[in-house]
N, C-alpha and C. Protein backbone atom coordinates (compact mmCIF):
# COMPACT_ATOMS: atom_id res chain seq x y z
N UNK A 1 -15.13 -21.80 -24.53
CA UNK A 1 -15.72 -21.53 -23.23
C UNK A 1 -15.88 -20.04 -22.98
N UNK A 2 -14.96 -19.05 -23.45
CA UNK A 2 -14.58 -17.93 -23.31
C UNK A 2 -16.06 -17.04 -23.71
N UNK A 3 -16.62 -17.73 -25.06
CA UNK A 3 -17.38 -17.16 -25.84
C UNK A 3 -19.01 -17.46 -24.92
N UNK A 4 -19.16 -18.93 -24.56
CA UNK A 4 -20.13 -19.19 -23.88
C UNK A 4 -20.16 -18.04 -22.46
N UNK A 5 -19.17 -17.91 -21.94
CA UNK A 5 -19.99 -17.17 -20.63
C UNK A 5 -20.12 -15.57 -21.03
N UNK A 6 -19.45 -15.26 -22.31
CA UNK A 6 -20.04 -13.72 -22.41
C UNK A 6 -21.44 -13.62 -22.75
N UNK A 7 -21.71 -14.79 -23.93
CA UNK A 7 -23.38 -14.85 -24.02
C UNK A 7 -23.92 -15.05 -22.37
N UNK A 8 -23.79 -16.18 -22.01
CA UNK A 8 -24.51 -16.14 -20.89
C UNK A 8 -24.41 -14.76 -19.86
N UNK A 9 -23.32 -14.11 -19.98
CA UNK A 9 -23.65 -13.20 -18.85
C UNK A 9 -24.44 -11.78 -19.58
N UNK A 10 -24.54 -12.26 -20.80
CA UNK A 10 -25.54 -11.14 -21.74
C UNK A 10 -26.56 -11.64 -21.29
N UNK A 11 -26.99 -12.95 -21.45
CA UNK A 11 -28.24 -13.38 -21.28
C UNK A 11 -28.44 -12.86 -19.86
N UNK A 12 -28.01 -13.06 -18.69
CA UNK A 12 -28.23 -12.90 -17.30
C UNK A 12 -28.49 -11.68 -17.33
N UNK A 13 -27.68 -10.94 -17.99
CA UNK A 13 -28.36 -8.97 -17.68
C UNK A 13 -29.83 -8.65 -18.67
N UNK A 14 -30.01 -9.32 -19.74
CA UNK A 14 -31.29 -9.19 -19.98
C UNK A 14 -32.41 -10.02 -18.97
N UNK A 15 -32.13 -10.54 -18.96
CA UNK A 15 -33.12 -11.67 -17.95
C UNK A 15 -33.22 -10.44 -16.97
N UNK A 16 -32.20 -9.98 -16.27
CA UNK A 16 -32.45 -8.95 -15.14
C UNK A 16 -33.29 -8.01 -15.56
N UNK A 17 -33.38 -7.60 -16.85
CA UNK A 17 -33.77 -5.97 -16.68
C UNK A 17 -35.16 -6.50 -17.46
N UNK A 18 -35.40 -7.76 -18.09
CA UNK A 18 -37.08 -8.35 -18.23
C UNK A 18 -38.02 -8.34 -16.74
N UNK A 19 -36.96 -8.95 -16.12
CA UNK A 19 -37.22 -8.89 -14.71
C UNK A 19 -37.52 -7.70 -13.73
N UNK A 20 -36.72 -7.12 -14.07
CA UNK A 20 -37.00 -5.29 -13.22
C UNK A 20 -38.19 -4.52 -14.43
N UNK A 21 -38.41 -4.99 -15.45
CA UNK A 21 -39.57 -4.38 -16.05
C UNK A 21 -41.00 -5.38 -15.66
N UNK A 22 -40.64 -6.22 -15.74
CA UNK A 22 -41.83 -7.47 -14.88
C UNK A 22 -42.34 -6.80 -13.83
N UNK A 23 -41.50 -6.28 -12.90
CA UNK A 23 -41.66 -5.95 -11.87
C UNK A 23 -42.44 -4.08 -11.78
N UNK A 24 -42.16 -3.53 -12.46
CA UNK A 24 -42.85 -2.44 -13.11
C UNK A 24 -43.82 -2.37 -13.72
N UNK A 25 -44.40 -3.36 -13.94
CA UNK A 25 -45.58 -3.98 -14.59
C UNK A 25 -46.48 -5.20 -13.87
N UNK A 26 -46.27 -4.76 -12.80
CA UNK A 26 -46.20 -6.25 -11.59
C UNK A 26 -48.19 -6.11 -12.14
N UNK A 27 -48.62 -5.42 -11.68
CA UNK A 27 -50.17 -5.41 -11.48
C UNK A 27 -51.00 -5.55 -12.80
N UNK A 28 -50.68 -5.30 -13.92
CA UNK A 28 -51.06 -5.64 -15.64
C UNK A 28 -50.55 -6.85 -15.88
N UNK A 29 -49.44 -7.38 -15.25
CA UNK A 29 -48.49 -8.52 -15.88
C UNK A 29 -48.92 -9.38 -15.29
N UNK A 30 -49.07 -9.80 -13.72
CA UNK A 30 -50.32 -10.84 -13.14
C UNK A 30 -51.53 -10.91 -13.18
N UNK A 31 -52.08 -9.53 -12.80
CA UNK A 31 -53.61 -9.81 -12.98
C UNK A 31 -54.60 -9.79 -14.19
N UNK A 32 -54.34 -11.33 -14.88
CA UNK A 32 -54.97 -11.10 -16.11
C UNK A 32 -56.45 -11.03 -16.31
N UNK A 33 -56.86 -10.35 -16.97
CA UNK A 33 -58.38 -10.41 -17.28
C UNK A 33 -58.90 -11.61 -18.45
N UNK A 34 -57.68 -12.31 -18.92
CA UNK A 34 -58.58 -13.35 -19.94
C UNK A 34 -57.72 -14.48 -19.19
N UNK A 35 -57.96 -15.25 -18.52
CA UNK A 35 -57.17 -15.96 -18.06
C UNK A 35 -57.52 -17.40 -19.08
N UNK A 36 -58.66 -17.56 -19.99
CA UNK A 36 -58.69 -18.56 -21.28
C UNK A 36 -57.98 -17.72 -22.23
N UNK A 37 -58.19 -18.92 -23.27
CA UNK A 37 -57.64 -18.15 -24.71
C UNK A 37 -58.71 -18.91 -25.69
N UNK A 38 -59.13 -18.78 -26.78
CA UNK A 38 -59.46 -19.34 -28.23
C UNK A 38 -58.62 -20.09 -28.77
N UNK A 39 -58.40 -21.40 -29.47
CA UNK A 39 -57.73 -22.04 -30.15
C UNK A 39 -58.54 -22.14 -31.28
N UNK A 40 -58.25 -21.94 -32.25
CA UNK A 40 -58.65 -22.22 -33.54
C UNK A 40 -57.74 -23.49 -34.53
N UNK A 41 -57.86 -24.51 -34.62
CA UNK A 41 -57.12 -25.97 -35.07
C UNK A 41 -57.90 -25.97 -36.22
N UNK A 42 -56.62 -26.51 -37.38
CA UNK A 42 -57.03 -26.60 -38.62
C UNK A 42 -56.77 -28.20 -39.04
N UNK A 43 -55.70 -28.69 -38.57
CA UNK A 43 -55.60 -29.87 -38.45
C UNK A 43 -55.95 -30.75 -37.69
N UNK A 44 -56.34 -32.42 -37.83
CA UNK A 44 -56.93 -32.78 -38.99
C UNK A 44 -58.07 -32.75 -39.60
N UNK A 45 -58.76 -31.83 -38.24
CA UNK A 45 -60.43 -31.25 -38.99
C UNK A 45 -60.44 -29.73 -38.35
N UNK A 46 -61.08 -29.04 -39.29
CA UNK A 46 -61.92 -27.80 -37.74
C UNK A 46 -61.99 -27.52 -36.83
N UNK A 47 -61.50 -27.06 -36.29
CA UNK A 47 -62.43 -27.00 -34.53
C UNK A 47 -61.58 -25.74 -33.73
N UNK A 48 -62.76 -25.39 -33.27
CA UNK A 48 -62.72 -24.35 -32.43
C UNK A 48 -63.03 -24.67 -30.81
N UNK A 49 -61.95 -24.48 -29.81
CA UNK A 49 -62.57 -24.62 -28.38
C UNK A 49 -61.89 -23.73 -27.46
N UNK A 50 -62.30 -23.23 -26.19
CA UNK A 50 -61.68 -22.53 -25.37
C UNK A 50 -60.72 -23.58 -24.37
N UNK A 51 -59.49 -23.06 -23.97
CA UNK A 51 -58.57 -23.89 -22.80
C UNK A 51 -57.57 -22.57 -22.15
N UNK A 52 -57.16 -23.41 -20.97
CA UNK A 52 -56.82 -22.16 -19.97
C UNK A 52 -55.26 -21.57 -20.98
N UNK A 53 -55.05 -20.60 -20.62
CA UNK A 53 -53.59 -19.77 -20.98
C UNK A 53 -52.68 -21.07 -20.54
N UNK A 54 -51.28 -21.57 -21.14
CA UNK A 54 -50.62 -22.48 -20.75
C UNK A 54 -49.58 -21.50 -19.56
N UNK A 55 -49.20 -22.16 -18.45
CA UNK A 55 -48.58 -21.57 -17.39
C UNK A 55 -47.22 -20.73 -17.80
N UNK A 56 -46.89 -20.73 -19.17
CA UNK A 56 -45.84 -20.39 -19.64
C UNK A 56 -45.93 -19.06 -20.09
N UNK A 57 -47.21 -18.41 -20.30
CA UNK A 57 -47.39 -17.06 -21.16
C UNK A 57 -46.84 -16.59 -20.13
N UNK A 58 -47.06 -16.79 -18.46
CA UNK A 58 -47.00 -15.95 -17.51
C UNK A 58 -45.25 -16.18 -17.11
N UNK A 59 -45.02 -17.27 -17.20
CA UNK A 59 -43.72 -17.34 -16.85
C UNK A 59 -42.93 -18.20 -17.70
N UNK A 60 -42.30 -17.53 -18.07
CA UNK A 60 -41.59 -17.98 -19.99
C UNK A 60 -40.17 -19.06 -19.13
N UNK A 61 -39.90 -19.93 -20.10
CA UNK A 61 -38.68 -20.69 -19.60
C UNK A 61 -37.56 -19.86 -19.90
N UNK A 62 -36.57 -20.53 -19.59
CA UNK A 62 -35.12 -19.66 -19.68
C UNK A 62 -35.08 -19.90 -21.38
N UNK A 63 -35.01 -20.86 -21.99
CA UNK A 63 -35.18 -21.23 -23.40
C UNK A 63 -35.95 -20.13 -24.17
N UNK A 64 -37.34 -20.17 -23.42
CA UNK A 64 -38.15 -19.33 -24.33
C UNK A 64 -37.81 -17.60 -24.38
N UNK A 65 -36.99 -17.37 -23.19
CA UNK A 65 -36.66 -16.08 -22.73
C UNK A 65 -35.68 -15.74 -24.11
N UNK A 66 -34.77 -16.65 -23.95
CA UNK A 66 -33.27 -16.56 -25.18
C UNK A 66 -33.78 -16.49 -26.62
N UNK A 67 -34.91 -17.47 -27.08
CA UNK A 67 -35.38 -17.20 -28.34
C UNK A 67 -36.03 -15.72 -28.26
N UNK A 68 -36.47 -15.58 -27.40
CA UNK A 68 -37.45 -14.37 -27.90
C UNK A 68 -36.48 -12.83 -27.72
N UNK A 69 -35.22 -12.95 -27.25
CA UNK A 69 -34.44 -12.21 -26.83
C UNK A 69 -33.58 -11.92 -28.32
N UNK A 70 -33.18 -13.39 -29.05
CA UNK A 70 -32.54 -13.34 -30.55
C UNK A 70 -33.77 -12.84 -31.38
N UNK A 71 -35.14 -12.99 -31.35
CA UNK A 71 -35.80 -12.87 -32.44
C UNK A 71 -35.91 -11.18 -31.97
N UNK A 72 -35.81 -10.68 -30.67
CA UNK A 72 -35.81 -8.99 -31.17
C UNK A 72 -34.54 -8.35 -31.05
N UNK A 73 -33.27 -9.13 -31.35
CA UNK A 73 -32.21 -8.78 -31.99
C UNK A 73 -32.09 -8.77 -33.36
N UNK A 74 -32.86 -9.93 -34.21
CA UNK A 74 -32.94 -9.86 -35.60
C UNK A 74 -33.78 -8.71 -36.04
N UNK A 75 -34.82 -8.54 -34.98
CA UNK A 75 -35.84 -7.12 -35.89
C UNK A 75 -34.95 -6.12 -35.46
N UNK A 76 -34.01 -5.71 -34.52
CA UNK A 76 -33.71 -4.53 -34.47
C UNK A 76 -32.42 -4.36 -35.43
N UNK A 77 -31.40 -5.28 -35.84
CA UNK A 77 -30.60 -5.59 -37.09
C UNK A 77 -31.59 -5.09 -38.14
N UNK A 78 -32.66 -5.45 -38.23
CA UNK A 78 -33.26 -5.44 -39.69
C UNK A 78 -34.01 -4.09 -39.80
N UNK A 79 -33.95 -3.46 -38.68
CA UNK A 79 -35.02 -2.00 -38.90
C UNK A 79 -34.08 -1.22 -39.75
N UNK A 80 -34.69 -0.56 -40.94
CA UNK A 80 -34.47 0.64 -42.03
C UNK A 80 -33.92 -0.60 -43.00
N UNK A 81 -33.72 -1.71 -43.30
CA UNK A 81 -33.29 -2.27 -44.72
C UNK A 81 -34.01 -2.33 -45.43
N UNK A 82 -33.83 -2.58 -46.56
CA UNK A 82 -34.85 -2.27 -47.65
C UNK A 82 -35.34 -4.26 -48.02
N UNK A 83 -36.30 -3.89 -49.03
CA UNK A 83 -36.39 -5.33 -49.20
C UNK A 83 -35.68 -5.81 -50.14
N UNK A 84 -34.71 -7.21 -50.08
CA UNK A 84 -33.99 -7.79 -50.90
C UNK A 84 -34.54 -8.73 -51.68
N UNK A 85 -35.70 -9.79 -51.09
CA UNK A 85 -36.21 -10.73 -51.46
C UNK A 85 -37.55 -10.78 -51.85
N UNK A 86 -38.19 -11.85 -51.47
CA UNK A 86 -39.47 -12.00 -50.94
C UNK A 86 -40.11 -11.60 -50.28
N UNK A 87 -39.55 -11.93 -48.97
CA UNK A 87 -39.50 -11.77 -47.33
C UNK A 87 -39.58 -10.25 -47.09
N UNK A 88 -39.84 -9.67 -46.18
CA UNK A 88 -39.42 -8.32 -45.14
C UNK A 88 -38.41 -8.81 -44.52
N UNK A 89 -36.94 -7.98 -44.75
CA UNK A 89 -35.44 -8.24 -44.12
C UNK A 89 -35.79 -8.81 -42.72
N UNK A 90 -36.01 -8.55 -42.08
CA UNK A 90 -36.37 -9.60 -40.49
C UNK A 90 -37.26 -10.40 -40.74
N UNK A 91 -38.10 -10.78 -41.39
CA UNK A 91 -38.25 -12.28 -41.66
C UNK A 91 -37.52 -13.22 -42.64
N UNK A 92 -36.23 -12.30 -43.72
CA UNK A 92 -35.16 -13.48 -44.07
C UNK A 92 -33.94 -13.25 -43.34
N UNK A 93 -33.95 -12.76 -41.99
CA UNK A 93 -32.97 -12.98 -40.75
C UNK A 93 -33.69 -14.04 -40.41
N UNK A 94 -34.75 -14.25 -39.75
CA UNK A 94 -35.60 -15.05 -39.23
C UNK A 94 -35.35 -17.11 -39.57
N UNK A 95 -35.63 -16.48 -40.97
CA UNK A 95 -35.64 -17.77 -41.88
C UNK A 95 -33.83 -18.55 -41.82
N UNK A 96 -33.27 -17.66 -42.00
CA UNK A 96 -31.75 -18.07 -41.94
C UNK A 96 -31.24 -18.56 -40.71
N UNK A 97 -32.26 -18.31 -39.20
CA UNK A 97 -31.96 -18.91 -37.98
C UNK A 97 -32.50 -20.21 -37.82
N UNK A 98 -33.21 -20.59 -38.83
CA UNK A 98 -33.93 -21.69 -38.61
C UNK A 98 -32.97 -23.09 -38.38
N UNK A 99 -33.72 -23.82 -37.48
CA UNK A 99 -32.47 -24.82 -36.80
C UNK A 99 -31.91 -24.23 -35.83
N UNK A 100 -31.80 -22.80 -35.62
CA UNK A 100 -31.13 -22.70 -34.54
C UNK A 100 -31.79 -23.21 -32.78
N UNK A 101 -31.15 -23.63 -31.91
CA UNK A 101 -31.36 -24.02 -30.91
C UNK A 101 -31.05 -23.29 -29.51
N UNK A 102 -31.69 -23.10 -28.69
CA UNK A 102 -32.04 -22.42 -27.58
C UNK A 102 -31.47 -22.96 -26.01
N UNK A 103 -31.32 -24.65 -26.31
CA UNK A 103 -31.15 -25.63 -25.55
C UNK A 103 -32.41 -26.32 -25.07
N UNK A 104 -31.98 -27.23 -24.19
CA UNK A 104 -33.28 -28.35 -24.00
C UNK A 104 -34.50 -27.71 -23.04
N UNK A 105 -35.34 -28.32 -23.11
CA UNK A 105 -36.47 -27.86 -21.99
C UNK A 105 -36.16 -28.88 -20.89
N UNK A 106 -35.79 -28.29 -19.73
CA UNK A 106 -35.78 -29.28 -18.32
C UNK A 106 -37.03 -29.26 -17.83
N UNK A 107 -37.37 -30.12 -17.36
CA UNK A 107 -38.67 -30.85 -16.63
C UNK A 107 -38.28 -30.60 -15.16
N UNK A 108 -39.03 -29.82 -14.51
CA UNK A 108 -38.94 -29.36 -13.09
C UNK A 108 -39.39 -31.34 -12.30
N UNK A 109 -38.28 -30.90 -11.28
CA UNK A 109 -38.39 -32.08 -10.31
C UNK A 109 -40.07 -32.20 -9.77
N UNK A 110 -40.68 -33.11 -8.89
CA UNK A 110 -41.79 -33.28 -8.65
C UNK A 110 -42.01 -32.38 -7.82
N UNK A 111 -41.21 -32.61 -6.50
CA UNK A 111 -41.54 -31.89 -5.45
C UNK A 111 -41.21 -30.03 -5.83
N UNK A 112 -40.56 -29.87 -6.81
CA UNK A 112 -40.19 -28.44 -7.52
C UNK A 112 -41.71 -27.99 -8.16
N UNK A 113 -42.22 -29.03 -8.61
CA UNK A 113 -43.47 -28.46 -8.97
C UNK A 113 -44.94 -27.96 -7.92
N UNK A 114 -44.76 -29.21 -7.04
CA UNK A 114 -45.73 -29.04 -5.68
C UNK A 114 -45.41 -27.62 -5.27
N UNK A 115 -43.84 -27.40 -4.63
CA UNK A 115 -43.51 -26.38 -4.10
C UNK A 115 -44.06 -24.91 -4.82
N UNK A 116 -44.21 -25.22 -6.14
CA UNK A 116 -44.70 -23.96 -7.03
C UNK A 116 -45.58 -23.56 -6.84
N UNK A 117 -46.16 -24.56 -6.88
CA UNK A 117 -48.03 -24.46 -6.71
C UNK A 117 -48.52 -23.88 -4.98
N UNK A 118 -47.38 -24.83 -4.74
CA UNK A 118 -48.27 -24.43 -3.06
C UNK A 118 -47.89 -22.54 -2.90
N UNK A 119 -47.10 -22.48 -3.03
CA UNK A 119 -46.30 -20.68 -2.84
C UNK A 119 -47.61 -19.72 -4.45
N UNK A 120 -48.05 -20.58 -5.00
CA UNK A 120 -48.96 -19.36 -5.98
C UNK A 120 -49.79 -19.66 -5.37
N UNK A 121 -50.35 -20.59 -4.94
CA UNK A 121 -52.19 -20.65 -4.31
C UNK A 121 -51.95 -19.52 -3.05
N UNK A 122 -50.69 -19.75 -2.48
CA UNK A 122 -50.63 -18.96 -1.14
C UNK A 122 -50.22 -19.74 0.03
């Protein structure tokens, strides 16, 4: 237990200071100019089509926050090593996390979602 709340209260001070840079970036970081994206699908045929940005680029889950928080702990471990393998040293950090888990994705309640929507439209 001891070990879980020091991560978590690591995690909570990064989350803060993503957050106080979010916020320093308030006017580039909301107002996007491509609000589509390009998909390019190779499986099980070709195809190319446009669809909106998924609501997540803009606001990452707590999950997605923690992976992306370990994957630039592994590049900053791996800056100046030389190459051992195959790989570039932060992509066989990378590879060696594989399996690792972030925890589950929770599904926002219904009325949690209405409430979202109604407070971004305005």
């Amino acid at each position: 237990m001891g070990i879980l709340r020091v991560e978590l209260k690591e995690v909570e001070k990064k989350t803060k200071r993503l957050a106080e840079r979010a916020l320093e970036l308030e006017e580039w970081y909301l107002e996007d100019d491509k609000p589509i994206q390009l998909v390019f699908r190779q499986k099980p045929r070709p195809l190319i089509y446009f669809r909106a940005k998924p609501r997540t680029a803009y606001e990452p889950t707590v999950n997605q926050v923690k992976s992306r928080l370990r994957f630039a702990e592994l590049a900053k471990k791996a800056k100046g090593r030389k190459f051992t393998g195959e790989l570039p040293p932060a992509a066989e950090m990378v590879k060696q996390m594989k399996g690792e888990r972030f925890g589950r994705t929770e599904r926002p309640r219904k009325w949690e979602v209405i409430l979202a929507e109604y407070l971004r439209r305005g």
